[in-house]
N, C-alpha and C. Protein backbone atom coordinates (compact mmCIF):
# COMPACT_ATOMS: atom_id res chain seq x y z
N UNK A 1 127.78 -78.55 -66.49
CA UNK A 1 127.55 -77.14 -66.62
C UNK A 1 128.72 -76.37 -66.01
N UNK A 2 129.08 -75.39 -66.58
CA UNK A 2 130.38 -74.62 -66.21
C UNK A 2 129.59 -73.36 -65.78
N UNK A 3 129.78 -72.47 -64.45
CA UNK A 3 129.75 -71.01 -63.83
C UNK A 3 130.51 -70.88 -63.17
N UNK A 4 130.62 -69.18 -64.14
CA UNK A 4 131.96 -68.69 -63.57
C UNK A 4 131.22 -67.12 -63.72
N UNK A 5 132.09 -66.22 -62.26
CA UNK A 5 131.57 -65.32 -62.39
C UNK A 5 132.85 -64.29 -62.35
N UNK A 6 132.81 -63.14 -63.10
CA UNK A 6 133.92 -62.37 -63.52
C UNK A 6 134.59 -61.94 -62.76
N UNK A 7 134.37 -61.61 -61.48
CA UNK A 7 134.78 -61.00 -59.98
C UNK A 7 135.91 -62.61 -59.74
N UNK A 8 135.56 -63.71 -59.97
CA UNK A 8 136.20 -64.84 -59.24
C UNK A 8 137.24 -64.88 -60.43
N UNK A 9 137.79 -64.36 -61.66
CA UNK A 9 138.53 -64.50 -62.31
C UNK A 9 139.77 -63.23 -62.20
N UNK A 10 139.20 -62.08 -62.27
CA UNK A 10 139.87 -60.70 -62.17
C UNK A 10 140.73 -61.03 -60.52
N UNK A 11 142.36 -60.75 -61.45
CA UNK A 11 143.50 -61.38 -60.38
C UNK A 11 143.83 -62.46 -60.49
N UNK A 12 143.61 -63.79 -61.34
CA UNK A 12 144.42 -64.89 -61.31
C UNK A 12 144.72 -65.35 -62.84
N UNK A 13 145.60 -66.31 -63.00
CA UNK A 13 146.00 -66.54 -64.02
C UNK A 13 145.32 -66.78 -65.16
N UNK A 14 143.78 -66.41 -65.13
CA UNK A 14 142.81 -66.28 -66.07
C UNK A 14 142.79 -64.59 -66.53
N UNK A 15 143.45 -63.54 -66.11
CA UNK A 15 143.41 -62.14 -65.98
C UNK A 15 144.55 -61.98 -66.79
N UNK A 16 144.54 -61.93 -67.74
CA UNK A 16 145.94 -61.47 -68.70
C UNK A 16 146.42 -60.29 -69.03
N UNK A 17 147.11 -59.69 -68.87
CA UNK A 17 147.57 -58.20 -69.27
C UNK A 17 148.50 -58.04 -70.47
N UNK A 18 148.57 -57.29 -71.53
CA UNK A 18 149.27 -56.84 -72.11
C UNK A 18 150.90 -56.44 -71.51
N UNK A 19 152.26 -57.00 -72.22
CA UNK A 19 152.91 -56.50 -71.73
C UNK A 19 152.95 -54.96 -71.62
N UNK A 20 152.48 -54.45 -72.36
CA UNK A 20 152.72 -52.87 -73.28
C UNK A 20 151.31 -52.26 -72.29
N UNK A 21 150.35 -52.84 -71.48
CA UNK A 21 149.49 -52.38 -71.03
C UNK A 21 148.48 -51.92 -71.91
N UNK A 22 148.39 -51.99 -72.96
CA UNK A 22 146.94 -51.72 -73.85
C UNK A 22 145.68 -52.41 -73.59
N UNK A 23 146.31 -53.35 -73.04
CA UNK A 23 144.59 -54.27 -72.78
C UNK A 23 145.18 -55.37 -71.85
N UNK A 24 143.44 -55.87 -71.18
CA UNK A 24 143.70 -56.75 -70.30
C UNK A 24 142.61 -57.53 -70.67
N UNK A 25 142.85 -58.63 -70.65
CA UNK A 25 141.66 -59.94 -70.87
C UNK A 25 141.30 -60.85 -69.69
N UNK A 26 140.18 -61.00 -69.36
CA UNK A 26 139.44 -61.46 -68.25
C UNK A 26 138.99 -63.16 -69.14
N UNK A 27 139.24 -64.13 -68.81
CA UNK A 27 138.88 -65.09 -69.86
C UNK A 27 138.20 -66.28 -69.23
N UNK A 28 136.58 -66.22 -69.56
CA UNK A 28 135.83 -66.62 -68.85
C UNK A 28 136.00 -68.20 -69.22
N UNK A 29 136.00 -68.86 -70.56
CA UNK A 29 135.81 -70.08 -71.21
C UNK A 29 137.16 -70.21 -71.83
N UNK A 30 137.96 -71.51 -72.19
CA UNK A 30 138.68 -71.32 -72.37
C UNK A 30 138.84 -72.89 -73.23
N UNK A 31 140.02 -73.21 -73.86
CA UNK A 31 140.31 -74.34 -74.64
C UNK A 31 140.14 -76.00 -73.50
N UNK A 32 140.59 -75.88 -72.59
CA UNK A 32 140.07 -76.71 -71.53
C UNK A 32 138.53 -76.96 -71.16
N UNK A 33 138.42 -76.05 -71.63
CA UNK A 33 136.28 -76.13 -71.27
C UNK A 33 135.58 -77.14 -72.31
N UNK A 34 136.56 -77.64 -73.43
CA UNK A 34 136.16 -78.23 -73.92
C UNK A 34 134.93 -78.25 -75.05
N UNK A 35 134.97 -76.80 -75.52
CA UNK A 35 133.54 -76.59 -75.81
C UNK A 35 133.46 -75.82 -77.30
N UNK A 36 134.75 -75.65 -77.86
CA UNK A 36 135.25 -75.39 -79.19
C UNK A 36 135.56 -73.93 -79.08
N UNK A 37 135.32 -73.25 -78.49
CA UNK A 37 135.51 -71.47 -78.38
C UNK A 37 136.04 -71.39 -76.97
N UNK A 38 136.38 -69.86 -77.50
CA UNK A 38 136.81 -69.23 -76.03
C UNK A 38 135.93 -67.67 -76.19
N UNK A 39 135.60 -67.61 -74.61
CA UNK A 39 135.04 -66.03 -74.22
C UNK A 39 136.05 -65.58 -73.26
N UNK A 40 136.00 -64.27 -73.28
CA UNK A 40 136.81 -62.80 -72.95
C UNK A 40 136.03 -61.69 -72.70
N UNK A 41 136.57 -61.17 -71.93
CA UNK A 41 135.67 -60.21 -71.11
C UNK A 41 136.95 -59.36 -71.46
N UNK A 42 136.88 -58.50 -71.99
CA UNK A 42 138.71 -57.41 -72.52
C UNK A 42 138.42 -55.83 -72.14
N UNK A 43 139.12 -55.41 -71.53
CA UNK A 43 139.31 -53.66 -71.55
C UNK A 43 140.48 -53.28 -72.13
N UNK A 44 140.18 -52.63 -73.35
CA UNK A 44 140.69 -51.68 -74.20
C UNK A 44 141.17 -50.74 -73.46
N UNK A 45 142.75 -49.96 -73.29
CA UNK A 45 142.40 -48.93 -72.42
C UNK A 45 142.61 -47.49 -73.48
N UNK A 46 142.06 -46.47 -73.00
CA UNK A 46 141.89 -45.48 -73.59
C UNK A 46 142.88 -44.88 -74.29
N UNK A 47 143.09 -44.37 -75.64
CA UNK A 47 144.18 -43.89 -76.29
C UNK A 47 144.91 -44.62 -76.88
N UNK A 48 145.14 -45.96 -76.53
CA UNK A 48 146.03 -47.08 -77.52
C UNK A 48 145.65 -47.60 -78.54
N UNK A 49 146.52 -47.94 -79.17
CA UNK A 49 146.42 -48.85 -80.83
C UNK A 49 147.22 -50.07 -80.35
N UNK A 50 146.44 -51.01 -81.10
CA UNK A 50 146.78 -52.38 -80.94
C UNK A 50 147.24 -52.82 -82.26
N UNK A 51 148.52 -53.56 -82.71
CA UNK A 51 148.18 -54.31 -84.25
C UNK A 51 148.05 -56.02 -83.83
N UNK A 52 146.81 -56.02 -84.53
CA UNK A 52 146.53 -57.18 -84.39
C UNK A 52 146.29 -57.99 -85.61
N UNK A 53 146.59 -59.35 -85.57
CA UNK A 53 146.45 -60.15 -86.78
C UNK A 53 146.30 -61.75 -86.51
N UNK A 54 144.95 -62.31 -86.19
CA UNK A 54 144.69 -63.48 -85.56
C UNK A 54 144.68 -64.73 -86.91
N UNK A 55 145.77 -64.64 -87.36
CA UNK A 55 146.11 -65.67 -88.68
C UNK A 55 145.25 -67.03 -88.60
N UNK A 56 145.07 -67.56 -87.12
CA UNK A 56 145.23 -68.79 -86.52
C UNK A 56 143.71 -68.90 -85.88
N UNK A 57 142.89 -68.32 -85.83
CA UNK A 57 141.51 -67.91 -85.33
C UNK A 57 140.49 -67.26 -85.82
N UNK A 58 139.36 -67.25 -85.28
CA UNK A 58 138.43 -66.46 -86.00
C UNK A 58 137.89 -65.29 -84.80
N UNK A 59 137.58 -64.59 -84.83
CA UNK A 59 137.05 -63.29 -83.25
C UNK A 59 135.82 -62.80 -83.97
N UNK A 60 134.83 -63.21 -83.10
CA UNK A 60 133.68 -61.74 -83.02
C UNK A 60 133.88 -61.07 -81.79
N UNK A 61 133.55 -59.94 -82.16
CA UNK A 61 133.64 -59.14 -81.04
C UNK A 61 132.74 -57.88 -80.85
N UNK A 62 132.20 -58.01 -79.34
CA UNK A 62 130.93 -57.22 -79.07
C UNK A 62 131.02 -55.97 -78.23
N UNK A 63 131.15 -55.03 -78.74
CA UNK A 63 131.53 -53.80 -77.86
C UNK A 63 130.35 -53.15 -76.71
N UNK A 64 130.64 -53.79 -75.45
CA UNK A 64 129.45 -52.97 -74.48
C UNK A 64 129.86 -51.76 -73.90
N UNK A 65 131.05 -50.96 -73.91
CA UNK A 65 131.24 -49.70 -73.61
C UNK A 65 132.47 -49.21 -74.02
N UNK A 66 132.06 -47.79 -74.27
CA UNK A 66 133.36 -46.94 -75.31
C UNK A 66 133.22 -46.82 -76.54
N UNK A 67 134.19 -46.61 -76.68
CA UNK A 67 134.59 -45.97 -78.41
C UNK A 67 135.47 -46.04 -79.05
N UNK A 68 135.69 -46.15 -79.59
CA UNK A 68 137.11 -46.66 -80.81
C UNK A 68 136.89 -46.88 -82.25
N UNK A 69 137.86 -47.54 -83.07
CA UNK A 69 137.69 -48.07 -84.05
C UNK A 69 138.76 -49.03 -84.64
N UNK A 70 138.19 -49.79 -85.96
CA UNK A 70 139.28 -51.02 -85.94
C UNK A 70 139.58 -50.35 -87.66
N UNK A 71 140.87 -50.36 -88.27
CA UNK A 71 141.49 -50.09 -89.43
C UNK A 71 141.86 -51.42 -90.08
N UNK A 72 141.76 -52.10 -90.85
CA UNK A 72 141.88 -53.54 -91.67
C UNK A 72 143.26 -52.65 -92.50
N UNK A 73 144.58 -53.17 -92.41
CA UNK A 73 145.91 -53.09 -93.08
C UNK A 73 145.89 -53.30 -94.32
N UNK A 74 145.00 -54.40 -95.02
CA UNK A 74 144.96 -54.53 -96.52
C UNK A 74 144.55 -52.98 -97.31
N UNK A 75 143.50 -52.96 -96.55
CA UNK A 75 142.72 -51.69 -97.61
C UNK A 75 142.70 -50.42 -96.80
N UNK A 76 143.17 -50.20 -95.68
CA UNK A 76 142.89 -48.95 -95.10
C UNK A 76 141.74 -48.32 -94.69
N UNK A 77 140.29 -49.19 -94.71
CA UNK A 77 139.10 -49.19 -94.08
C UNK A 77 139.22 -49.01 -92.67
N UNK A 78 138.31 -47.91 -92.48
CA UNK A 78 138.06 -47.67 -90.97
C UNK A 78 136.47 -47.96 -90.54
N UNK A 79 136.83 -48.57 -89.68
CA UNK A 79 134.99 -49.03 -89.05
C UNK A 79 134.81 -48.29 -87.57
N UNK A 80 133.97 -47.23 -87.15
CA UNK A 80 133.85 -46.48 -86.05
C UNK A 80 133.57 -48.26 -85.47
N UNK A 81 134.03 -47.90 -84.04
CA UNK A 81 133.40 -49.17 -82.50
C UNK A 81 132.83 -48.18 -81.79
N UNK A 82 131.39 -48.54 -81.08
CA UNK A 82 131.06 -48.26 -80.29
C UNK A 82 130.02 -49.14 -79.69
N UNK A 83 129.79 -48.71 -78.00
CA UNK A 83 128.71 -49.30 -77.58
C UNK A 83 127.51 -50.39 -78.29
N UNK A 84 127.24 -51.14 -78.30
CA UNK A 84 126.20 -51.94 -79.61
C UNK A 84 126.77 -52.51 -80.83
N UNK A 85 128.08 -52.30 -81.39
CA UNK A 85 128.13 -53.09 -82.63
C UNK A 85 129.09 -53.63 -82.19
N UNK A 86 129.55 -54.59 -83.19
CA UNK A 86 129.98 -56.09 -83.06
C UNK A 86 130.85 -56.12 -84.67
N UNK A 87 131.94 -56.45 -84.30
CA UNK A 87 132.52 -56.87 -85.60
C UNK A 87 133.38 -58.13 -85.68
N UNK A 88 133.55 -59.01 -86.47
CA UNK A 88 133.69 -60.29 -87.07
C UNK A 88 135.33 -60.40 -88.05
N UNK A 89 136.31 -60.48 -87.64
CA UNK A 89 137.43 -60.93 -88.12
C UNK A 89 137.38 -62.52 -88.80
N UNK A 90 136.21 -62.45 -90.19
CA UNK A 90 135.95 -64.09 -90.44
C UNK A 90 137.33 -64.26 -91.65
N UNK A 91 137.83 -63.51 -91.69
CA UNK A 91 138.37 -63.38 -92.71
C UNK A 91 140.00 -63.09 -92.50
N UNK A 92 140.50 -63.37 -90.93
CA UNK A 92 141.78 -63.62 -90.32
C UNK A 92 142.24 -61.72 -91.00
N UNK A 93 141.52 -61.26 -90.80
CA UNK A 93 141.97 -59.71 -91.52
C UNK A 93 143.00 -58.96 -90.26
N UNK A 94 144.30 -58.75 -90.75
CA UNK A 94 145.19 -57.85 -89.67
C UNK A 94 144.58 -56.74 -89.80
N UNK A 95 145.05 -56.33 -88.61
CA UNK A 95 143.68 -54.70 -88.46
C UNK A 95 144.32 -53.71 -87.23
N UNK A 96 144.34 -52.49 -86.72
CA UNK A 96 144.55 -51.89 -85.83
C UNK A 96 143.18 -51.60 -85.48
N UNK A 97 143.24 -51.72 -83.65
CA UNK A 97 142.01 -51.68 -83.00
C UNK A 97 142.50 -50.34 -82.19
N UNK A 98 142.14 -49.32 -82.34
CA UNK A 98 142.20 -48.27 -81.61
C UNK A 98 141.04 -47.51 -80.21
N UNK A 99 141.25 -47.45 -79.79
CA UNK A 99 140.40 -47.24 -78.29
C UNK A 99 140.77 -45.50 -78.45
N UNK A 100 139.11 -44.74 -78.22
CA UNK A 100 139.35 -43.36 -78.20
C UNK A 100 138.93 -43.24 -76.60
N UNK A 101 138.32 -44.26 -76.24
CA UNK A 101 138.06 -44.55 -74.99
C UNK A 101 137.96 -45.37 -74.20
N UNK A 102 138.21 -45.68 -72.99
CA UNK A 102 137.98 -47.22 -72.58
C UNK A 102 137.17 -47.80 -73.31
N UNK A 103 137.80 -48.93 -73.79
CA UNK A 103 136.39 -50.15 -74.22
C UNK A 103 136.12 -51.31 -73.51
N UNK A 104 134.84 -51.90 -73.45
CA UNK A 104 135.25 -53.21 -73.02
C UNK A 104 134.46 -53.81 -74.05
N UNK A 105 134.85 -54.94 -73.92
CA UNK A 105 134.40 -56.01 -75.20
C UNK A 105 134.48 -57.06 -74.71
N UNK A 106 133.39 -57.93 -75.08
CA UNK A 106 133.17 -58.87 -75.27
C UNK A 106 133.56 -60.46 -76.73
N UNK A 107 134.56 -60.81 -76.13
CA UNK A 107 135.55 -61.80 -77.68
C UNK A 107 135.07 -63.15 -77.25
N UNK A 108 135.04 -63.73 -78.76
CA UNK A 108 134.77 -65.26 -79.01
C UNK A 108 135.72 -65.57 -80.02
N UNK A 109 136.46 -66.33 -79.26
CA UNK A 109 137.95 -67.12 -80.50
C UNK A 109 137.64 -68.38 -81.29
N UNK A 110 137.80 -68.87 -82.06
CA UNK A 110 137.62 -70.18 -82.73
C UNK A 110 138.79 -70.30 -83.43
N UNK A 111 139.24 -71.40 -83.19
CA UNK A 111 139.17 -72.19 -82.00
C UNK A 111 139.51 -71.24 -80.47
N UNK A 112 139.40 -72.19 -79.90
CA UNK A 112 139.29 -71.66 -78.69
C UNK A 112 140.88 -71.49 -77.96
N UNK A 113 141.44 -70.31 -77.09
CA UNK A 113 143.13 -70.11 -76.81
C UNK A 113 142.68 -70.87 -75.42
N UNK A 114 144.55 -70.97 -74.98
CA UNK A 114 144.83 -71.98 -74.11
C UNK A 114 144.10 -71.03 -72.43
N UNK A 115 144.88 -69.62 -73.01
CA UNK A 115 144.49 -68.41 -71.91
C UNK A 115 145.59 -67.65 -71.42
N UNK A 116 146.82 -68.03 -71.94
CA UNK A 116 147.77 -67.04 -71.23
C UNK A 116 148.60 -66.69 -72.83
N UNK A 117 148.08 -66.80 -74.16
CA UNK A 117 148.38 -66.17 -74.96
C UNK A 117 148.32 -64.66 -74.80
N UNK A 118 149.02 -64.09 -75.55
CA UNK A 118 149.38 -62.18 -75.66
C UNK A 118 149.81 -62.33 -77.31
N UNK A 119 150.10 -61.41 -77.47
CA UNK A 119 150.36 -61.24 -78.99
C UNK A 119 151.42 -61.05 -79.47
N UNK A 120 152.29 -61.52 -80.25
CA UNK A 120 153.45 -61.73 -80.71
C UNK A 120 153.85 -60.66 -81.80
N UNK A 121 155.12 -60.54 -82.35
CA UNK A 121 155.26 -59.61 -83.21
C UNK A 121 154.65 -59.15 -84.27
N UNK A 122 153.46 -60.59 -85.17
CA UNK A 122 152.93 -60.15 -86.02
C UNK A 122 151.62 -59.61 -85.10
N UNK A 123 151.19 -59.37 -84.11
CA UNK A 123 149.91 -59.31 -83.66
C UNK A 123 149.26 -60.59 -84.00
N UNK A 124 149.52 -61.85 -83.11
CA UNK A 124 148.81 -63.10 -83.55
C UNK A 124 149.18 -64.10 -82.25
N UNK A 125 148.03 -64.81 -81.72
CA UNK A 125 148.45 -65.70 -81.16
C UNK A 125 148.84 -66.78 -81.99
N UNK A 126 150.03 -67.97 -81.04
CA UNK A 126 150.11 -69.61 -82.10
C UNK A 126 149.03 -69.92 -82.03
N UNK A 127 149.48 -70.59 -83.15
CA UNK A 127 148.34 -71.66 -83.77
C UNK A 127 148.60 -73.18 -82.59
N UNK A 128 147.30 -73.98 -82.43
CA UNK A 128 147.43 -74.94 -81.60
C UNK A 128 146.87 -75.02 -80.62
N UNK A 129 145.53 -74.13 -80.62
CA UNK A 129 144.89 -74.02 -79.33
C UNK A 129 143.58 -74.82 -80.10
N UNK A 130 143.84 -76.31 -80.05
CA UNK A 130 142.62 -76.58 -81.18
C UNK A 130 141.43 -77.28 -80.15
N UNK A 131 140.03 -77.21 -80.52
CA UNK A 131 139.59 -78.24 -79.55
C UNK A 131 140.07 -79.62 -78.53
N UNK A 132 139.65 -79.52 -77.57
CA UNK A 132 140.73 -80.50 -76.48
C UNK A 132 139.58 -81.08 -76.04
N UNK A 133 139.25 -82.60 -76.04
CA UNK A 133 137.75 -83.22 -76.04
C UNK A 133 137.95 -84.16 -74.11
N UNK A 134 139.19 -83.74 -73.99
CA UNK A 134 139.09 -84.40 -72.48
C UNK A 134 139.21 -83.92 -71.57
């Protein structure tokens, strides 16, 4: 059984920051846990746009505070975020995640990242964070 509590992560090399400061990821489970996913505990910070494009993964993601919204690049769809809904990148869709207010969210990667990924020019972590069974 793995417990971990969010206070014992915030500050160490499980606490990831954006170089650009848009967001910070708290990363509770991770590709070492052995367990096929990864969880994230993330604050959005207020006013930024993110481009993101997880080619290499799959994300749900559960918004418990704030406001924002995510724009999908193919079609120019906008989906309001707020408090209570949850949206699903099953479909590796590049998207801008915009924060009108702090958010925090709750992320599940599949496969699961190593933990000190950030996002690269296309908005994407590498590929290669695949289940690790030892």
């Amino acid at each position: 059984m793995i417990v971990r509590k969010l206070e014992d992560i915030v500050s160490t090399p499980r606490h990831v920051k954006a170089n650009d400061g848009q967001w910070e990821s708290r990363r509770l489970i991770l590709n070492d846990d052995a367990v096929g996913f990864s969880l994230h505990d993330t604050i959005i910070h207020a006013g930024t746009e993110t481009l993101i494009w997880y080619k290499h993964h799959i994300e749900a993601v559960y918004c418990i505070e704030g406001e924002g919204e995510v724009e999908t690049t193919e079609n120019g769809n906008i989906y309001p975020i707020a408090a209570g809904s949850v949206y699903l990148l099953n479909g590796n869709e590049r998207h801008y995640l915009r924060a009108k207010t702090t958010m925090r969210m709750v992320c599940v990667f599949n496969p699961g990242i190593t933990g000190q990924e950030t996002h690269d020019a296309d908005g994407a972590y590498r590929p290669g964070a695949e289940f690790n069974s030892n």
